[in-house]
Protein backbone atom coordinates (compact mmCIF):
# COMPACT_ATOMS: atom_id res chain seq x y z
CA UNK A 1 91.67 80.38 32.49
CA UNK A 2 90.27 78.77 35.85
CA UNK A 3 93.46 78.43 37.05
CA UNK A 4 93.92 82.46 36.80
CA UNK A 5 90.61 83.33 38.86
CA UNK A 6 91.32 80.75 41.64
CA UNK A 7 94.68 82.87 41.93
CA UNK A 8 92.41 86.38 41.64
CA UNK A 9 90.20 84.73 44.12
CA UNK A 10 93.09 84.23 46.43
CA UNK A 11 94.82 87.06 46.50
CA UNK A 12 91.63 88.75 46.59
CA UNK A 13 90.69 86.72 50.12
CA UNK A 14 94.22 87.63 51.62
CA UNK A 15 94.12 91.58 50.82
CA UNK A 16 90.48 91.60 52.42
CA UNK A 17 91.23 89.07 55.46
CA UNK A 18 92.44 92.12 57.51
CA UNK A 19 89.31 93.64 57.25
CA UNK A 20 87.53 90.10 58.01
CA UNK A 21 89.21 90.63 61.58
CA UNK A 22 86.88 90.41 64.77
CA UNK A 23 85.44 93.67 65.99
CA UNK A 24 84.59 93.71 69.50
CA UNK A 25 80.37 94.16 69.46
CA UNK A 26 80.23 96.57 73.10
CA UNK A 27 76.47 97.04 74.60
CA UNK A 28 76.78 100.18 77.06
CA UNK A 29 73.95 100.78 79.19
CA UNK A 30 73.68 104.42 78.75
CA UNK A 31 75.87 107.04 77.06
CA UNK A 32 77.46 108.13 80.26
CA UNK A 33 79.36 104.78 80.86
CA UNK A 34 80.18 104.27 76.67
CA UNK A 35 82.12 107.64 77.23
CA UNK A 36 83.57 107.04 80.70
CA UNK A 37 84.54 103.38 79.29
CA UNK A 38 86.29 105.32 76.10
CA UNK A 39 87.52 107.70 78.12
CA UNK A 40 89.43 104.85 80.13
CA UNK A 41 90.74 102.76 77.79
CA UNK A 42 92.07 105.60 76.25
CA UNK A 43 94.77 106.70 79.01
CA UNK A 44 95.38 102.94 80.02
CA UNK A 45 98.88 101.13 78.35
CA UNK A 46 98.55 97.69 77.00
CA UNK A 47 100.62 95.79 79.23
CA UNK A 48 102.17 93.59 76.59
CA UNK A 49 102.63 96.59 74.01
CA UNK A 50 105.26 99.20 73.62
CA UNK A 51 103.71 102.82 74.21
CA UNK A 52 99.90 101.92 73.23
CA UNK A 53 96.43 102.29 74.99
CA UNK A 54 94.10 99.60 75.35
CA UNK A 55 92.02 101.32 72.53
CA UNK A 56 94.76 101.03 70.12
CA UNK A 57 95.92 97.27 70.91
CA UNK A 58 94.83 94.35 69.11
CA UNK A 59 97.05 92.02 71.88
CA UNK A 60 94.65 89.31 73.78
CA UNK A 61 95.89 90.80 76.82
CA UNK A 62 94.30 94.14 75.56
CA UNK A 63 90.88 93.10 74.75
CA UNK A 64 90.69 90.73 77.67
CA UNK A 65 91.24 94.09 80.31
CA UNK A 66 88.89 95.94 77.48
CA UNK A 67 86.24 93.55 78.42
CA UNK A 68 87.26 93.97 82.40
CA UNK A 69 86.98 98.06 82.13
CA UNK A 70 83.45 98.02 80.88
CA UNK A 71 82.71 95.07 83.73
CA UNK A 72 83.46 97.21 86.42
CA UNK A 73 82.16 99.89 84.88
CA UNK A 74 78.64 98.34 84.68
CA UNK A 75 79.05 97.41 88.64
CA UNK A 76 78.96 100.60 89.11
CA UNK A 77 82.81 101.72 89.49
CA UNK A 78 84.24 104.84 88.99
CA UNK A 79 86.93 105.20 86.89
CA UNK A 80 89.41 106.36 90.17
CA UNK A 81 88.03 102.85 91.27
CA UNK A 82 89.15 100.93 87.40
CA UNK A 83 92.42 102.44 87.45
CA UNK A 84 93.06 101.48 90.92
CA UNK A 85 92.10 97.43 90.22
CA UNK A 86 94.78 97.99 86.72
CA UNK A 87 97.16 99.90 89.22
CA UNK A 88 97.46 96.92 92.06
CA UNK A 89 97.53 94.26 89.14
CA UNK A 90 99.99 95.62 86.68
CA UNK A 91 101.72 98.19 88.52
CA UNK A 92 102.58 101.65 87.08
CA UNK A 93 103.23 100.29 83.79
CA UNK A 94 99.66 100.69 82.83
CA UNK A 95 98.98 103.97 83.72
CA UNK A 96 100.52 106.64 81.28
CA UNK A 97 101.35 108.99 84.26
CA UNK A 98 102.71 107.24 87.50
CA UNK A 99 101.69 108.40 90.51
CA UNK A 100 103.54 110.27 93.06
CA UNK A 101 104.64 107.41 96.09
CA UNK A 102 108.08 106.92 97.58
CA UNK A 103 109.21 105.19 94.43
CA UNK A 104 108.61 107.73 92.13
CA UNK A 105 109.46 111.38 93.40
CA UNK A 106 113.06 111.04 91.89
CA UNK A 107 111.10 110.65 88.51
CA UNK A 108 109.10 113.57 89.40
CA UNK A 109 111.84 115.68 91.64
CA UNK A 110 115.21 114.46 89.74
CA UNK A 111 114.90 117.16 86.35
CA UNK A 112 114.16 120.18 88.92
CA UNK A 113 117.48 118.85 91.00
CA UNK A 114 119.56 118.46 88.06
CA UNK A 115 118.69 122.02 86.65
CA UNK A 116 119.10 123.58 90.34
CA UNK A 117 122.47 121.50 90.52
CA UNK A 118 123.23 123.00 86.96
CA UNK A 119 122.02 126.54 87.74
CA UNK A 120 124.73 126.57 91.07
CA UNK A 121 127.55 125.06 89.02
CA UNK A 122 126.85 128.07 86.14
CA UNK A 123 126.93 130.64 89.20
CA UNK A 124 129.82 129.77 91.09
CA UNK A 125 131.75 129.97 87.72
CA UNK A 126 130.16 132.74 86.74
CA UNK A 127 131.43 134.21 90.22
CA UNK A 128 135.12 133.05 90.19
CA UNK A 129 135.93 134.57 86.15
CA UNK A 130 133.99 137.62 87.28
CA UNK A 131 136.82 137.75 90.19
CA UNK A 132 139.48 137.27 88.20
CA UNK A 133 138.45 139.48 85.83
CA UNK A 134 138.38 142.66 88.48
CA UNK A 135 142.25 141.69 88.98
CA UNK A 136 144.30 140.78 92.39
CA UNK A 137 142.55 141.11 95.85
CA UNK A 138 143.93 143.63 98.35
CA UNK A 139 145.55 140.57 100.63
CA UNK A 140 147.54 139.33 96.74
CA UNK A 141 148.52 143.26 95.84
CA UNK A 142 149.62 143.79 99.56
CA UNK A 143 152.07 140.22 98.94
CA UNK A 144 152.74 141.11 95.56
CA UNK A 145 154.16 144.74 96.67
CA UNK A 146 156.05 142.93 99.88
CA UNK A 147 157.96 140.30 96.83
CA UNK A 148 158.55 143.33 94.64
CA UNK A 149 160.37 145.88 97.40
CA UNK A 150 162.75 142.97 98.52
């Protein structure tokens, strides 16, 4: 019988040990900075995760800039300021939206060329099978007529 409650122990212990996991204890100094710090860690990507915010990432990495954010935030940063220090350290990676620089307007500019590129293509065919729709030109009938009396 002992034997069957150490094993009900056990696989009690492992089913619970997620919820044993560390939770990160935050003291904000007032509301304003617990919302600006939420706020922040919301729209910043883990670095080391695929398509998740610091608020969502249980990564080292994660926690680590976490603990950074509400740093500078207690200095006295604003949150233009934060994102800046993430920006020059890990590039545009961490922000969900890059910004607009030299590298990026073909990110930003490249769908409205492609449709305008499209859109051009569409009316210049459009143009020649409405033309050859209406028949011959004056110049081909006035040829045509020329082959046709010889």
């Amino acid at each position: 019988m002992s034997g069957r409650w150490v094993l009900a122990l056990s696989l009690l212990w492992c089913l619970s040990a997620p919820g044993l996991a560390a939770i990160e204890a935050q003291t904000f100094p007032d509301e304003t900075v617990k919302a600006r710090y939420y706020d922040l860690i919301a729209t910043l990507r883990c670095p080391q995760c695929l398509n998740t915010n610091l608020a969502g990432s249980d990564a080292m990495i994660a926690q680590n800039l976490r603990a950074t954010v509400l740093r500078l935030l207690i200095e006295g940063k604003s949150d233009a300021e934060v994102e800046r220090f993430m920006f020059e350290r890990y590039g545009d990676f961490i922000l969900y939206e890059p910004r607009w620089t030299a590298k990026t307007w073909l990110l930003w500019l490249g769908p409205l060329g492609l449709a305008l590129i499209g859109l051009s293509v569409w009316w210049s065919m459009s143009a020649s099978s409405r033309k050859s729709r209406h028949g011959l030109s004056e110049s081909d009938r006035a040829s045509l007529k020329r082959l046709i009396d010889r």
